[in-house]
N, C-alpha and C. Protein backbone atom coordinates (compact mmCIF):
# COMPACT_ATOMS: atom_id res chain seq x y z
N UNK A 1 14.26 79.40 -0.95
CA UNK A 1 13.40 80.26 -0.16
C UNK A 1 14.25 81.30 0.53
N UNK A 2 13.60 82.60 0.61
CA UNK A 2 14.46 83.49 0.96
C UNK A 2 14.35 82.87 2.40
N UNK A 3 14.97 84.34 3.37
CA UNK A 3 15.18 84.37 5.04
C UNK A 3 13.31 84.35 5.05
N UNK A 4 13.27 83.37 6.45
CA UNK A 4 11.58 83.51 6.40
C UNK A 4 11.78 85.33 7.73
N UNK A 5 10.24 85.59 7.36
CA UNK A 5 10.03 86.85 7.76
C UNK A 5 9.87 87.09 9.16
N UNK A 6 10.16 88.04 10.13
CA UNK A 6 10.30 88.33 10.84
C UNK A 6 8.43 88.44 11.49
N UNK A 7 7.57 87.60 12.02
CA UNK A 7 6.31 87.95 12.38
C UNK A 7 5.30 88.37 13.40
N UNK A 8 4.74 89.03 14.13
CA UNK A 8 4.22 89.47 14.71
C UNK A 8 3.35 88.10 15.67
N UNK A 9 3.34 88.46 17.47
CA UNK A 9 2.86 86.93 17.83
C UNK A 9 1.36 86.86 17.22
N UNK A 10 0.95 88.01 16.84
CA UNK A 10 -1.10 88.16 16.23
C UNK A 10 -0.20 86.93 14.65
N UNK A 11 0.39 87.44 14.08
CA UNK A 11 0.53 86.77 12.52
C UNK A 11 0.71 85.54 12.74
N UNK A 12 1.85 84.85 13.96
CA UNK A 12 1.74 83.71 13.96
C UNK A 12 0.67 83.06 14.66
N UNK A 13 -0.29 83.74 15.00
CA UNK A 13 -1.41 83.34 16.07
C UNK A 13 -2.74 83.21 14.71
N UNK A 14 -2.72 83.89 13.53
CA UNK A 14 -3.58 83.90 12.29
C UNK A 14 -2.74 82.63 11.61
N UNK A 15 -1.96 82.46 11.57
CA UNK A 15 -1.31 81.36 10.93
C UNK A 15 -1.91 80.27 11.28
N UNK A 16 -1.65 80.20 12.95
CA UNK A 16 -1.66 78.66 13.43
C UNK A 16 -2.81 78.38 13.50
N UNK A 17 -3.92 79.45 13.75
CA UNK A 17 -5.32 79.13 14.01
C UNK A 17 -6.26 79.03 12.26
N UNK A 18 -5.05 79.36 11.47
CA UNK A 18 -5.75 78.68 9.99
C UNK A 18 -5.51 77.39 9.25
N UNK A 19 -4.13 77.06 10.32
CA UNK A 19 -3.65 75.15 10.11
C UNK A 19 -4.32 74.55 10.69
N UNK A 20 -4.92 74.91 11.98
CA UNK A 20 -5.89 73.81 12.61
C UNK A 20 -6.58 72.79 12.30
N UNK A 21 -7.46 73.57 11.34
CA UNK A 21 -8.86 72.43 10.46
C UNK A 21 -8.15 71.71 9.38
N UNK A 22 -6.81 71.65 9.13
CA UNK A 22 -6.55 70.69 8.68
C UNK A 22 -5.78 69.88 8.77
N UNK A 23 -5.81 68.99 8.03
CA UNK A 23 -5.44 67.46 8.65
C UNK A 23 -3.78 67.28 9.14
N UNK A 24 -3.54 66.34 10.43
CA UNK A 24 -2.07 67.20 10.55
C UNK A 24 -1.07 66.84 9.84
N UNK A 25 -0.65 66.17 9.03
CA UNK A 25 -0.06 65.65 7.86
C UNK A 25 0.41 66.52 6.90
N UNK A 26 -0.56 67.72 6.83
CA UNK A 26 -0.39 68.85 5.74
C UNK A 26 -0.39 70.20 6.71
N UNK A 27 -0.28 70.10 8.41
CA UNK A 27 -0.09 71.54 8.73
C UNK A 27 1.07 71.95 8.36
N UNK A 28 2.30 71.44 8.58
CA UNK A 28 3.53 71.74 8.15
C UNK A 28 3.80 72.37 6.73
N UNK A 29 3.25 71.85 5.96
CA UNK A 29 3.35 72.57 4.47
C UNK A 29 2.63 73.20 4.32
N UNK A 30 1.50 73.75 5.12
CA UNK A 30 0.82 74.77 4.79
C UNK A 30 1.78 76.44 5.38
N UNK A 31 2.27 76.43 6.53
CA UNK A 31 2.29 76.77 7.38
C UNK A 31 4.06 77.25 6.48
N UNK A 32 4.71 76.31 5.73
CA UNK A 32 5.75 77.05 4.82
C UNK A 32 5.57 77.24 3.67
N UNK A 33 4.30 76.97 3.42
CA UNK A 33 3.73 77.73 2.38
C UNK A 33 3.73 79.25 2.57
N UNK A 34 2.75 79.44 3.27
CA UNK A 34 2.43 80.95 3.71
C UNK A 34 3.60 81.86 3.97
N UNK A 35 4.88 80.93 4.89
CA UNK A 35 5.91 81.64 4.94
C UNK A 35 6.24 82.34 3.64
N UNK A 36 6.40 80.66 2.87
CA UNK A 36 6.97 81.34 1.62
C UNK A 36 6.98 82.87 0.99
N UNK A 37 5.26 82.40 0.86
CA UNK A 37 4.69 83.90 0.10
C UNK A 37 4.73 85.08 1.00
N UNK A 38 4.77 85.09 2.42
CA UNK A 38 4.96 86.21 3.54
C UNK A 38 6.64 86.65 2.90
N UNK A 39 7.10 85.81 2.65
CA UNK A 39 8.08 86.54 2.32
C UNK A 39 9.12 86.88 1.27
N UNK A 40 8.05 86.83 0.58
CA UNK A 40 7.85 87.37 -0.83
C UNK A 40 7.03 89.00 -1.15
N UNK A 41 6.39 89.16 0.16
CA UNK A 41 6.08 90.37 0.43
C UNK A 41 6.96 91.74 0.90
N UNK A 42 6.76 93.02 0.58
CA UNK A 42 7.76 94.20 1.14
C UNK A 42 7.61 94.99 2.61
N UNK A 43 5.88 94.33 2.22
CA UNK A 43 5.83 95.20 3.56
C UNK A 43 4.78 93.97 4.22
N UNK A 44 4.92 93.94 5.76
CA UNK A 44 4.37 92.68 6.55
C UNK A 44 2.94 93.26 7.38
N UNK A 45 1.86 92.80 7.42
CA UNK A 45 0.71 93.29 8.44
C UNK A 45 0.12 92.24 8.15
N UNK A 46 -0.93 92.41 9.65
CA UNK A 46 -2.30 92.02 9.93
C UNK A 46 -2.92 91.55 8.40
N UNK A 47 -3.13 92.58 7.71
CA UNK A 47 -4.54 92.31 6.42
C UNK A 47 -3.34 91.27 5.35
N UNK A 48 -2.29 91.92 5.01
CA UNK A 48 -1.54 90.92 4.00
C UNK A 48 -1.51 89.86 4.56
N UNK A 49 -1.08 89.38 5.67
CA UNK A 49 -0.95 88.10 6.64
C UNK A 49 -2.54 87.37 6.20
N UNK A 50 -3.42 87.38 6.45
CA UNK A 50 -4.80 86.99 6.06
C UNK A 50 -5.07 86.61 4.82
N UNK A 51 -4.61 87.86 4.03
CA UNK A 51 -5.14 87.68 2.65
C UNK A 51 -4.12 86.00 1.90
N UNK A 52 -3.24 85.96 2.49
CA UNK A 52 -1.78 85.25 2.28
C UNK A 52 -2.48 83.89 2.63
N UNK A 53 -3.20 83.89 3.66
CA UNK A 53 -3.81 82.87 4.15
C UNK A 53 -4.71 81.69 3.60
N UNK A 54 -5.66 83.04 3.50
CA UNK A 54 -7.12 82.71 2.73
C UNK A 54 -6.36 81.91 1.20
N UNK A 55 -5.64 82.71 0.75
CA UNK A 55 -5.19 82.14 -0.46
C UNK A 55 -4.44 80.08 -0.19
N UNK A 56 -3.64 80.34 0.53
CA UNK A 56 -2.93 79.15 0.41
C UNK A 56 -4.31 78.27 1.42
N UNK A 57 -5.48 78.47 1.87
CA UNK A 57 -6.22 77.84 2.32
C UNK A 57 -6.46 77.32 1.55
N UNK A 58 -7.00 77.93 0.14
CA UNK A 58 -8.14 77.06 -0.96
C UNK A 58 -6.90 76.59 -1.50
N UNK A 59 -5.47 76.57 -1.93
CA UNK A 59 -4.35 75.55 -2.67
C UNK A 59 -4.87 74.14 -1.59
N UNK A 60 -4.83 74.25 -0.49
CA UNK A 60 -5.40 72.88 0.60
C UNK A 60 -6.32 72.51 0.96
N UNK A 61 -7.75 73.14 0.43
CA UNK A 61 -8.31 72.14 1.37
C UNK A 61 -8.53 71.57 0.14
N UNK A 62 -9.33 70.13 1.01
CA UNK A 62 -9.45 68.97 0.30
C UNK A 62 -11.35 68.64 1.00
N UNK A 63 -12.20 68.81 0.26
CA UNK A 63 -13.69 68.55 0.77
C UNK A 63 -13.70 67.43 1.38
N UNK A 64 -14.36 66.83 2.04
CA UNK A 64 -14.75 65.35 2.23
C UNK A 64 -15.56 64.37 1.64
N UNK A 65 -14.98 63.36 1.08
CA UNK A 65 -15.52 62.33 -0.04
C UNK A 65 -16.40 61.76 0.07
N UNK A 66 -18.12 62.18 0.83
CA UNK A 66 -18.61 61.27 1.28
C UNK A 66 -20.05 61.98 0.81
N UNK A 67 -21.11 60.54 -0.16
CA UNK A 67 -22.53 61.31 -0.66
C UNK A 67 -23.25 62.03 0.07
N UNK A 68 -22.94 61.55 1.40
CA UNK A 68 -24.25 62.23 2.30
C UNK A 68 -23.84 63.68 2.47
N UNK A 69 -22.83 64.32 2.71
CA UNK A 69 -22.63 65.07 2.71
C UNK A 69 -23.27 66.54 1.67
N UNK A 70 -23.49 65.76 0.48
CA UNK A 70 -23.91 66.71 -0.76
C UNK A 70 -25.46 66.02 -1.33
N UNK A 71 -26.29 64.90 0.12
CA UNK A 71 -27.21 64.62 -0.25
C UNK A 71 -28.28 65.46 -1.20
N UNK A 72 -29.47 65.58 -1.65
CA UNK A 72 -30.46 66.26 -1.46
C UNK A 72 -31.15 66.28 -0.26
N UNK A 73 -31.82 66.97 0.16
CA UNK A 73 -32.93 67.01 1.02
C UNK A 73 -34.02 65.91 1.47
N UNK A 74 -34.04 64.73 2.72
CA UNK A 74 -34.95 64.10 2.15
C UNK A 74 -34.06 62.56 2.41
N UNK A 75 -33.09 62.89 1.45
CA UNK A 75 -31.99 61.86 1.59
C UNK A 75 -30.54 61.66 2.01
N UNK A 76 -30.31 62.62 3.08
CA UNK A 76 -29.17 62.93 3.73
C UNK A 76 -29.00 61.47 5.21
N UNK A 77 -28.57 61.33 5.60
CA UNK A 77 -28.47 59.63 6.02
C UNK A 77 -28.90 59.78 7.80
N UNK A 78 -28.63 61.21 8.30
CA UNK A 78 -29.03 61.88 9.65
C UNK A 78 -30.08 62.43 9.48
N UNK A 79 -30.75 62.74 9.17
CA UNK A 79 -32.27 64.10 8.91
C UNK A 79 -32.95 63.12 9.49
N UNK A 80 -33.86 64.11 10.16
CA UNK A 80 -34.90 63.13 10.88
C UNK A 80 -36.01 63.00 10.15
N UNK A 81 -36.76 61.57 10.60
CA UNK A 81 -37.78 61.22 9.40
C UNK A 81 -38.83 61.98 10.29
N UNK A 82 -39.85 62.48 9.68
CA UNK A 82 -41.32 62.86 9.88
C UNK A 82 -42.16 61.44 10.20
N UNK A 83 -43.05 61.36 11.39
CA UNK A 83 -44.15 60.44 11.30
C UNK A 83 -43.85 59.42 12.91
């Protein structure tokens, strides 16, 4: 990995507030992930910082494994019954 990049406190403030939602086990590798590719870039901003983001977001997340979640309608395990 090259030298990590020199970043702005907004870039590391888009960084940290896109490791949050996930689990903390994997903030760390997300978080040199992004480096990585930040600095693999020529030129550093706001919108590349994001776009850098969004990307290594979907390499991580991981949905949650659970039916109710992707119930139908009707049969979701919280919905309130009628009657």
């Amino acid at each position: 990995m090259e030298k990590p990049p020199a970043l702005s406190a907004d870039q590391i403030a888009i960084v940290d507030r896109a490791a949050l939602p996930l689990h903390w086990a994997v903030q760390l590798r997300f978080r040199e992930r992004v480096l990585e590719l930040l600095s693999l870039q020529p030129v550093l901003g706001d919108g590349i910082t994001h776009r850098i983001v969004r990307q290594v977001q979907s390499e991580f997340f991981d949905p949650p494994d659970t039916p109710e979640y992707h119930a139908p309608r009707g049969l979701r395990k919280f919905e309130r019954r009628a009657g």
